[in-house]
N, C-alpha and C. Protein backbone atom coordinates (compact mmCIF):
# COMPACT_ATOMS: atom_id res chain seq x y z
N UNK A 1 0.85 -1.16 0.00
CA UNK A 1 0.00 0.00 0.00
C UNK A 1 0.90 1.22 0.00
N UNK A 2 0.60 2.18 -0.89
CA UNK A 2 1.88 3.02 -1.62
C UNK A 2 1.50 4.49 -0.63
N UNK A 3 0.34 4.42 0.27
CA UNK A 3 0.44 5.88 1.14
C UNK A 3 0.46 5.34 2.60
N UNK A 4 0.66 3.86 2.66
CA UNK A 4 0.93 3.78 4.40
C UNK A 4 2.27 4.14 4.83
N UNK A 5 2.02 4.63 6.55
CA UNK A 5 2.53 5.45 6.86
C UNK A 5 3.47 6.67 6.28
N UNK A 6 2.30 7.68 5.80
CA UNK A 6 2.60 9.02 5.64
C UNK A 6 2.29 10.51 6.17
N UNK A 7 3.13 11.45 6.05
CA UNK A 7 2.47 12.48 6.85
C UNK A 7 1.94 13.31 6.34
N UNK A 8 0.90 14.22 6.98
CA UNK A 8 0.01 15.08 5.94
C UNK A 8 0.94 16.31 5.55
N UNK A 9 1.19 16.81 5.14
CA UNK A 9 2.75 18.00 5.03
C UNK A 9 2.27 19.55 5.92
N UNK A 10 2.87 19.53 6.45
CA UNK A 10 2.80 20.84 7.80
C UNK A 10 2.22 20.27 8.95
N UNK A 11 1.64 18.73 9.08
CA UNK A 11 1.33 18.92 10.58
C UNK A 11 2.04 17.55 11.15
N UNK A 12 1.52 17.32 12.76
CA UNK A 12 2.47 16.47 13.08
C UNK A 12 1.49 15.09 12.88
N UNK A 13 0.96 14.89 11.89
CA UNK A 13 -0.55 13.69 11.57
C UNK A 13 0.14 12.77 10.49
N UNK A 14 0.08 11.82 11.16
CA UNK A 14 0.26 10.60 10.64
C UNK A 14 -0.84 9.56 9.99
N UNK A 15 -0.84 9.08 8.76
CA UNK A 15 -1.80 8.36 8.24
C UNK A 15 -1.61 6.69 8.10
N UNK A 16 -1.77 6.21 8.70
CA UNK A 16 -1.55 4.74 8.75
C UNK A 16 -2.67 3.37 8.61
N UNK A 17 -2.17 2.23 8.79
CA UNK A 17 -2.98 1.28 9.13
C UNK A 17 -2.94 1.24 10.70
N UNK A 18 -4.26 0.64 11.37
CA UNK A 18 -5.09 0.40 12.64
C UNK A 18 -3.63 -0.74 13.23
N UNK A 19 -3.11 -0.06 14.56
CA UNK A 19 -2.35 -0.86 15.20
C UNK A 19 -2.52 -0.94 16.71
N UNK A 20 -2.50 -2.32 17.32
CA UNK A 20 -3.08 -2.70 18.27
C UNK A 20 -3.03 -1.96 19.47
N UNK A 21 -1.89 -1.26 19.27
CA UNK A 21 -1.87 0.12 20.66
C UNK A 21 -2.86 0.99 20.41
N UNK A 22 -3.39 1.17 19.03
CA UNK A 22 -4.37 2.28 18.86
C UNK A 22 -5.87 2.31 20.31
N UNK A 23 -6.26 1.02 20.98
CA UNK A 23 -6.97 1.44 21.91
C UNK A 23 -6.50 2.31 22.66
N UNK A 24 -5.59 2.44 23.66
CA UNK A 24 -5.08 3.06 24.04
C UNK A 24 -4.28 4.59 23.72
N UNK A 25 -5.05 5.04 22.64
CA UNK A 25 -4.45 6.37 21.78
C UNK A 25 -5.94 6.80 21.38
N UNK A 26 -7.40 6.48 22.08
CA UNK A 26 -8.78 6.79 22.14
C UNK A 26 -9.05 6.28 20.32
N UNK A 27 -8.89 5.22 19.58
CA UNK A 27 -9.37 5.01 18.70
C UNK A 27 -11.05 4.30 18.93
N UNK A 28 -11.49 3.98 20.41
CA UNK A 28 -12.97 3.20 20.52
C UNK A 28 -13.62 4.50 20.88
N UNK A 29 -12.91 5.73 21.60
CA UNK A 29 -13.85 6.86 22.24
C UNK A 29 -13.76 7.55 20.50
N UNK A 30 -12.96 7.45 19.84
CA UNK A 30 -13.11 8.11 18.14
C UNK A 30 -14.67 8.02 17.78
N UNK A 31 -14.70 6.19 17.82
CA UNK A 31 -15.79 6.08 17.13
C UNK A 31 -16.95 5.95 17.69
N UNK A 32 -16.82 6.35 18.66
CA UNK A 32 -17.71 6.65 19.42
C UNK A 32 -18.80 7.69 19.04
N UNK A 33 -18.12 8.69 18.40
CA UNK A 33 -18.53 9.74 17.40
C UNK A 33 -19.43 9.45 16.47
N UNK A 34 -18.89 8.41 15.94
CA UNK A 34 -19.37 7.99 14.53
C UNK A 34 -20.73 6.83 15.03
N UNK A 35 -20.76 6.28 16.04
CA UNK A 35 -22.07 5.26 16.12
C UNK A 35 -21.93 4.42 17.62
N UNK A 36 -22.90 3.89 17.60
CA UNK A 36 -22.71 2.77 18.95
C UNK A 36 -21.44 1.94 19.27
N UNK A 37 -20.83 2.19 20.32
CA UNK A 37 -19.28 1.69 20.30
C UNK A 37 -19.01 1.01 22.07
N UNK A 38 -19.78 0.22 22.42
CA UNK A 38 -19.40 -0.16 24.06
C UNK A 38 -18.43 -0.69 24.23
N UNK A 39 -18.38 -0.91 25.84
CA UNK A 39 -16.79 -1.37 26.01
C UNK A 39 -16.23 -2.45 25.56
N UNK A 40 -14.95 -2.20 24.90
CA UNK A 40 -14.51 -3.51 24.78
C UNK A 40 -13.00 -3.71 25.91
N UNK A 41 -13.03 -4.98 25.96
CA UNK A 41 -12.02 -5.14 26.38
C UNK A 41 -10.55 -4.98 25.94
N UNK A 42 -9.47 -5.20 26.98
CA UNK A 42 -8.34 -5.34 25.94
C UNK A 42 -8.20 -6.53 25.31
N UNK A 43 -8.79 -7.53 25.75
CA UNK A 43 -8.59 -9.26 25.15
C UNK A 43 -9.28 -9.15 24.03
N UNK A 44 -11.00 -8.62 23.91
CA UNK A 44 -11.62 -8.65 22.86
C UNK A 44 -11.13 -7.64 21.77
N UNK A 45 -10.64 -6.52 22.21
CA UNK A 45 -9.66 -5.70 21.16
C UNK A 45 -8.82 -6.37 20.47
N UNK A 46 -7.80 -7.02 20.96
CA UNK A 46 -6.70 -7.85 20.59
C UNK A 46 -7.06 -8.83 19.54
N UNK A 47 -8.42 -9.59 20.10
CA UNK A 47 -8.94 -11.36 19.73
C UNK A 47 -9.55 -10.63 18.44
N UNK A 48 -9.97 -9.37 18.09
CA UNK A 48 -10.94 -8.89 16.88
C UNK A 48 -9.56 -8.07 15.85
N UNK A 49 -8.57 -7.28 16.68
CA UNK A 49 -7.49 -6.68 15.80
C UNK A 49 -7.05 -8.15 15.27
N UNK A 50 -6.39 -9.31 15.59
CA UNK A 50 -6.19 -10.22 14.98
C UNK A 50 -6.66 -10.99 14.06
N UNK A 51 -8.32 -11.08 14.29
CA UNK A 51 -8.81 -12.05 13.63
C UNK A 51 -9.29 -10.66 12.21
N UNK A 52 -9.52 -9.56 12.09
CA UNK A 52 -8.98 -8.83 11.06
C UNK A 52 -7.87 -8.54 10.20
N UNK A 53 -6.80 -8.63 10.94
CA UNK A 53 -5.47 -8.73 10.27
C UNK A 53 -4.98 -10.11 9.71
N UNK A 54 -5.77 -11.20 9.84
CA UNK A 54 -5.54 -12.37 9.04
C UNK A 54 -5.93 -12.10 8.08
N UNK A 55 -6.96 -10.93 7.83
CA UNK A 55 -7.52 -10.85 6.02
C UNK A 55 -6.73 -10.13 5.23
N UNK A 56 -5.62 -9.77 5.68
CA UNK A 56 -4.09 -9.00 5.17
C UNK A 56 -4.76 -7.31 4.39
N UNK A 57 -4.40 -7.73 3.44
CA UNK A 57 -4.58 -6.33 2.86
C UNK A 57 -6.12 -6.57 2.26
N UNK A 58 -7.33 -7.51 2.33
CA UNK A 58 -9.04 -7.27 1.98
C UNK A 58 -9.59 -6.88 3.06
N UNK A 59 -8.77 -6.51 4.08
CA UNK A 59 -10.11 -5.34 5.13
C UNK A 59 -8.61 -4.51 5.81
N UNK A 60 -8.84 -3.28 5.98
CA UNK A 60 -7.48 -2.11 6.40
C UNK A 60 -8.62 -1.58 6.86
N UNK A 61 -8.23 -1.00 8.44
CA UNK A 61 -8.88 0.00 8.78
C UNK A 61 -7.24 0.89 8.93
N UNK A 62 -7.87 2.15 8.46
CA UNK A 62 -7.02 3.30 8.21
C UNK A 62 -7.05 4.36 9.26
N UNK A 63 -6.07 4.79 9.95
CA UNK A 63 -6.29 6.00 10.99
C UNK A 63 -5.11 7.11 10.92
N UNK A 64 -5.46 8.01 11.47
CA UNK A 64 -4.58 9.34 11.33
C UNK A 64 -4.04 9.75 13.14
N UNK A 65 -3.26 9.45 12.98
CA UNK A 65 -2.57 10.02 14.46
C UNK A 65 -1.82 11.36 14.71
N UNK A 66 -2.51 12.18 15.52
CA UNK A 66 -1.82 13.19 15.91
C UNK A 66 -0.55 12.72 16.85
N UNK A 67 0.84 12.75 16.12
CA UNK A 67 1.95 12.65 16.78
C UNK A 67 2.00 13.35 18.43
N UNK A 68 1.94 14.44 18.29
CA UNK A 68 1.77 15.53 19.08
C UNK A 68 1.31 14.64 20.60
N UNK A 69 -0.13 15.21 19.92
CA UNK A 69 -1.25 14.50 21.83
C UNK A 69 -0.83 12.75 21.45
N UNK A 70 -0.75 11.72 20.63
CA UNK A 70 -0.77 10.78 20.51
C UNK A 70 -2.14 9.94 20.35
N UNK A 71 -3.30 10.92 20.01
CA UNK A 71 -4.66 10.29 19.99
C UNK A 71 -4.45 10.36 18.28
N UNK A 72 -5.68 9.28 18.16
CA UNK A 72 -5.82 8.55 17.12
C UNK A 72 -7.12 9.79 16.39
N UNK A 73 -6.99 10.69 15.82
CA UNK A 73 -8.34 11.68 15.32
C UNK A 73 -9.15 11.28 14.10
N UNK A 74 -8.89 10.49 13.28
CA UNK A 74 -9.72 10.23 12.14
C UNK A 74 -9.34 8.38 11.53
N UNK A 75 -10.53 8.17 11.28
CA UNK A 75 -10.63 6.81 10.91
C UNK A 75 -11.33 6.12 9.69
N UNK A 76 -10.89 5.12 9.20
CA UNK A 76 -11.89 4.68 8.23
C UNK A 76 -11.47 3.75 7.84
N UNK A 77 -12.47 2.65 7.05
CA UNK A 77 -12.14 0.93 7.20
C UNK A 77 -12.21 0.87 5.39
N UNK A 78 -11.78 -0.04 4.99
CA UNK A 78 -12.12 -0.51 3.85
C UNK A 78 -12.25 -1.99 3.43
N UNK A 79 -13.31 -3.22 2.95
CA UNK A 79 -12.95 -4.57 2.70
C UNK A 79 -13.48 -5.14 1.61
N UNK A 80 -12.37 -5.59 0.83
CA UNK A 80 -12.62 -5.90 -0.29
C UNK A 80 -13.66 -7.00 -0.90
N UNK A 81 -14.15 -6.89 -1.52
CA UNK A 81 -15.15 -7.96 -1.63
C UNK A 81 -14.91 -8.77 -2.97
N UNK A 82 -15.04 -10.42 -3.05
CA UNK A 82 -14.78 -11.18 -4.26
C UNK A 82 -15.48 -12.07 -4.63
N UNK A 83 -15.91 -11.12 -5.50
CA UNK A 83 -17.20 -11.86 -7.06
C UNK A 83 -16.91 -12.66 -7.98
N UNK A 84 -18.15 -12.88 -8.31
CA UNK A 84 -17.91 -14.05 -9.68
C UNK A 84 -18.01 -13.38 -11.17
N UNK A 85 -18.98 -12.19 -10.76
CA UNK A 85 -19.15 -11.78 -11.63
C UNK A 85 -18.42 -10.53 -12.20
N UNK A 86 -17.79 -9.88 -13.57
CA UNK A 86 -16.90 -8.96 -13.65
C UNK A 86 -15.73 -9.74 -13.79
N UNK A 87 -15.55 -10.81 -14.42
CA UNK A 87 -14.48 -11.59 -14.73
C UNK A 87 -13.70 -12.63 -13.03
N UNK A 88 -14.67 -12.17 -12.38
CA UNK A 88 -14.15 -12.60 -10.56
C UNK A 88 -13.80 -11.26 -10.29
N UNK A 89 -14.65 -10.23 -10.35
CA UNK A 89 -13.98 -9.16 -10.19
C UNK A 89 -13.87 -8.25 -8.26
N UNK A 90 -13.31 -7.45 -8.28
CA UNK A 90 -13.75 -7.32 -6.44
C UNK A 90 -13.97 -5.96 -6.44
N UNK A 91 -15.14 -5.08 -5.21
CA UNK A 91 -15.28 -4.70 -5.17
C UNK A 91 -14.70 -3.98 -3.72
N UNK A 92 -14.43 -2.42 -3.38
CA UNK A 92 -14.20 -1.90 -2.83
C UNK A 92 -14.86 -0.98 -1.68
N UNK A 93 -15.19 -1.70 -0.37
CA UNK A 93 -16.31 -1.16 0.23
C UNK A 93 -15.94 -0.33 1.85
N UNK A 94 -15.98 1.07 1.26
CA UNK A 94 -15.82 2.06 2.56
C UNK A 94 -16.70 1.86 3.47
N UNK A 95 -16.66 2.22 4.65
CA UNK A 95 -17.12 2.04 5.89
C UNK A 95 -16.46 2.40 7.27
N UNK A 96 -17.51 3.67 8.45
CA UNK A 96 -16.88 3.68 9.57
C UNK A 96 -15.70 5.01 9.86
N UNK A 97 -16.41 5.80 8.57
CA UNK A 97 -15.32 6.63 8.21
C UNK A 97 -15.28 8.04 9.80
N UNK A 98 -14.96 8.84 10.09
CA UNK A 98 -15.02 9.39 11.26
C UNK A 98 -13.82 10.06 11.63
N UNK A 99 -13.67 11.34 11.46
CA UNK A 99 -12.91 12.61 12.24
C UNK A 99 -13.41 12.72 13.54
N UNK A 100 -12.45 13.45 14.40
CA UNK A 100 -12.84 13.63 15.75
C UNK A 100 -13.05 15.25 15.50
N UNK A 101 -14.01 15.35 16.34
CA UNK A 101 -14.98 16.30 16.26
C UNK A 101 -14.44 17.93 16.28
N UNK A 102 -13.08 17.73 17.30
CA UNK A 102 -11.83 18.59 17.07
C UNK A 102 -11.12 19.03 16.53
N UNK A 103 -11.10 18.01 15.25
CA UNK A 103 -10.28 18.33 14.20
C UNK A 103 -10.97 18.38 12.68
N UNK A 104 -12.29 18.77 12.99
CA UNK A 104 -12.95 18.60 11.50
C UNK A 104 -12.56 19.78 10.68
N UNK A 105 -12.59 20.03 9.28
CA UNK A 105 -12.10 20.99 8.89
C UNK A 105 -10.27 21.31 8.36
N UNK A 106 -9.62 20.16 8.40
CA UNK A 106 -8.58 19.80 8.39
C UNK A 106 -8.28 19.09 7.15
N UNK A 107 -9.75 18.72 6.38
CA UNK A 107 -9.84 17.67 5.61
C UNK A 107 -9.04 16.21 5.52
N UNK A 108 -8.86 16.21 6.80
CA UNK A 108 -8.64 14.53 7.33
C UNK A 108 -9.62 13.87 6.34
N UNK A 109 -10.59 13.74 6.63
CA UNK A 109 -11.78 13.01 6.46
C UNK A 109 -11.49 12.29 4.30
N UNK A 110 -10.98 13.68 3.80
CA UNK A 110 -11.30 13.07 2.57
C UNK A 110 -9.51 12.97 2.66
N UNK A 111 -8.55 12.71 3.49
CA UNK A 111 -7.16 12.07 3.73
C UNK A 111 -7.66 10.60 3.57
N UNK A 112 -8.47 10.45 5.13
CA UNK A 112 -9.06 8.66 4.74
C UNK A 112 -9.44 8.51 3.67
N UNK A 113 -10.41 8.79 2.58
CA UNK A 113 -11.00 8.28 1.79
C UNK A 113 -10.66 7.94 0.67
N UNK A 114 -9.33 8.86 0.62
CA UNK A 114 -8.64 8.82 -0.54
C UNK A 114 -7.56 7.42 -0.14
N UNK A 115 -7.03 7.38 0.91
CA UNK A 115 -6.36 6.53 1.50
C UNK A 115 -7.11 4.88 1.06
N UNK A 116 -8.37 5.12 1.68
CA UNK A 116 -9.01 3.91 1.57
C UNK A 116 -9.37 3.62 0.10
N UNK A 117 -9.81 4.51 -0.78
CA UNK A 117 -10.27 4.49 -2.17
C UNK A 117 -8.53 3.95 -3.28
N UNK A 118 -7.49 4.62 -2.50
CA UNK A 118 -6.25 4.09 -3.75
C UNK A 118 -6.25 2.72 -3.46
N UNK A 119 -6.39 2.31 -2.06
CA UNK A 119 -5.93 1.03 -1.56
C UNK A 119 -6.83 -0.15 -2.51
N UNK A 120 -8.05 0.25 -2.46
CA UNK A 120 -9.07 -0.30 -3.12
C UNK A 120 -8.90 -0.64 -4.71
N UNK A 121 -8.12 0.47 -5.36
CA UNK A 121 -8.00 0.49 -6.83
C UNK A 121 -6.57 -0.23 -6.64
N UNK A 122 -5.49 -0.49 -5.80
CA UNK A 122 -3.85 -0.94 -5.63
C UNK A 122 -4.82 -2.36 -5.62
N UNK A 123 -6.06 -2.92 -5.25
CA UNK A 123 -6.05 -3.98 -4.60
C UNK A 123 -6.61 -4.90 -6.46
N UNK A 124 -7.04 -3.95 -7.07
CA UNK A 124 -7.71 -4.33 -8.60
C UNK A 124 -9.18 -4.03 -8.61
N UNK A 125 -9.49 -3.50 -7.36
CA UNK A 125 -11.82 -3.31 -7.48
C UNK A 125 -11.90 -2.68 -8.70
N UNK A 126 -12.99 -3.15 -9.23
CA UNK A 126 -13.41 -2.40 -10.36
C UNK A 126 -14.38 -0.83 -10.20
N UNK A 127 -14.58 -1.17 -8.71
CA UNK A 127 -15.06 0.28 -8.39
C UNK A 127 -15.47 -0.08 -6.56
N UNK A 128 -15.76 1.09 -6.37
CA UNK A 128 -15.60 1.57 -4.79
C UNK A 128 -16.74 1.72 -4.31
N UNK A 129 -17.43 1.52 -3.27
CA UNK A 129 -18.32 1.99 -3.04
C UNK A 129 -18.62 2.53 -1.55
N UNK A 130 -19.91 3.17 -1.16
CA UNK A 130 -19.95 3.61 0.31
C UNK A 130 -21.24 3.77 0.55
N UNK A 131 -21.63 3.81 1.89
CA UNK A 131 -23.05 4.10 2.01
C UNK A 131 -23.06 5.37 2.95
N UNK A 132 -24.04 6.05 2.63
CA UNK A 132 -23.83 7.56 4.00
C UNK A 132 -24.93 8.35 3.67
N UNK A 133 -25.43 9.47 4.81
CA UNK A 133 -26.56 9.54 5.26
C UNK A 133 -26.59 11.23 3.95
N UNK A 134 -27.69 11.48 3.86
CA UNK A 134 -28.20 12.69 3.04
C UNK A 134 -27.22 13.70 3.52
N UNK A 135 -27.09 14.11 4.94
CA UNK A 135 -25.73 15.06 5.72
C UNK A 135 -24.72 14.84 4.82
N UNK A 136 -24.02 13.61 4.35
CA UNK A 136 -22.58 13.81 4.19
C UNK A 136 -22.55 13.56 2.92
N UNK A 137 -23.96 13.94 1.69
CA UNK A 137 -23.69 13.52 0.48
C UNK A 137 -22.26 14.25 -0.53
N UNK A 138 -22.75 15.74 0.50
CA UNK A 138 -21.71 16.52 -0.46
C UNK A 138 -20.54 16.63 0.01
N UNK A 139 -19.97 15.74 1.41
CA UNK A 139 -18.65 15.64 1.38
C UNK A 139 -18.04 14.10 0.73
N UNK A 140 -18.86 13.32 0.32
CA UNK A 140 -18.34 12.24 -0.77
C UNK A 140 -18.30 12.95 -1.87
N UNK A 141 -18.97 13.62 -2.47
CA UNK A 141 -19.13 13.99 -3.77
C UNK A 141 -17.74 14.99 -3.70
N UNK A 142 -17.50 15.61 -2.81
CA UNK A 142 -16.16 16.50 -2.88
C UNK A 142 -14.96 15.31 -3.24
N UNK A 143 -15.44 13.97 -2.66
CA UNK A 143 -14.35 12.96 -2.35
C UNK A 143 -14.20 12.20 -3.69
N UNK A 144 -15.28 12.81 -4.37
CA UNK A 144 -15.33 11.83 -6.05
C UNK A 144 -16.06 11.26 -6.12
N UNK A 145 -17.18 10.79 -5.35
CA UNK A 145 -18.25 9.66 -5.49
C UNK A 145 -19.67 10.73 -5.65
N UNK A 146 -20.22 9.37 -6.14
CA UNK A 146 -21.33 10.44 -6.68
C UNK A 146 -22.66 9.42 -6.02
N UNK A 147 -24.24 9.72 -6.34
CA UNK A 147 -25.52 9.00 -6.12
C UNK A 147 -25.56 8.30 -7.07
N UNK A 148 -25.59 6.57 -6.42
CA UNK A 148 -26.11 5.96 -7.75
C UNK A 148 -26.37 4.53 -6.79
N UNK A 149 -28.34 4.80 -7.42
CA UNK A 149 -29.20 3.36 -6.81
C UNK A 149 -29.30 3.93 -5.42
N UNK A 150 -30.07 3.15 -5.01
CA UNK A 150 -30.36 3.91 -3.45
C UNK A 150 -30.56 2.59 -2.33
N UNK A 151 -29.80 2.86 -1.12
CA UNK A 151 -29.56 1.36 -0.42
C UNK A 151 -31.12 1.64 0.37
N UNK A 152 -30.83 -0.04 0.71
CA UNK A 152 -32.47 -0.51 1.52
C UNK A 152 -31.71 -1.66 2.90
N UNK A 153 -32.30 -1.21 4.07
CA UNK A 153 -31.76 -1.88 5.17
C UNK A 153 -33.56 -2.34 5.74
């Protein structure tokens, strides 16, 4: 992956892959932000960072660390998905994406996405996709993605 660990140029923010010290650098109070997030343990942190990192490079969760304070401020996951159809082709699926509320405006946010979106095209997807609420249409669309089909839960 051709932008892990890099820095954003002028600050002390680091863009990386999800590493197991990250509990401890507020990556669960992050997403906390972003949706329902209860406690986990450190065992169940560990037993779930692992059993994710066996899928090597088809699921990366991506985070940005302020060197500085050492908290973890922006996040976002990506996992590849593999079809039959499209020659066996795979698809690229964002998710979980989330700045800390402190640092919005920094354009972290489209740092992850772009992060998560090259990784996706480095990986061969034939295209990317994401799901997100009417609020954040026009910061994907800043990010390159556009409306197309409409999801049903």
């Amino acid at each position: 992956m051709e932008n892990s660990n890099s820095s954003i140029e002028g600050n002390n923010l680091r863009v990386r892959k999800l590493e197991l010290s990250d509990k401890s650098k507020g990556f669960l109070e992050l997403l906390r932000q972003l949706t329902v997030c209860d406690s986990v343990s450190d065992k169940e942190f560990e037993d779930r960072f692992k059993e994710i990192s066996m899928y090597g490079d088809d699921h990366v969760i991506c985070v940005i660390e302020d060197e500085i304070s050492g908290k973890i401020i922006a996040s976002g996951s990506v996992f590849i998905e593999k079809k039959f159809i499209r020659k066996c082709g795979k698809v690229g699926h964002i998710e979980d994406v989330v700045v800390d509320a402190g640092s919005r405006g920094m354009q972290l946010g489209k740092k992850i996405v772009g992060f998560l979106a090259d990784h996706a095209r480095s990986m061969g997807c034939y295209k990317v996709i994401l799901d997100c609420s009417d609020e954040n249409k026009v910061f994907y669309e800043k990010c390159g993605f556009k409306k197309k089909e409409i999801q049903m839960v």
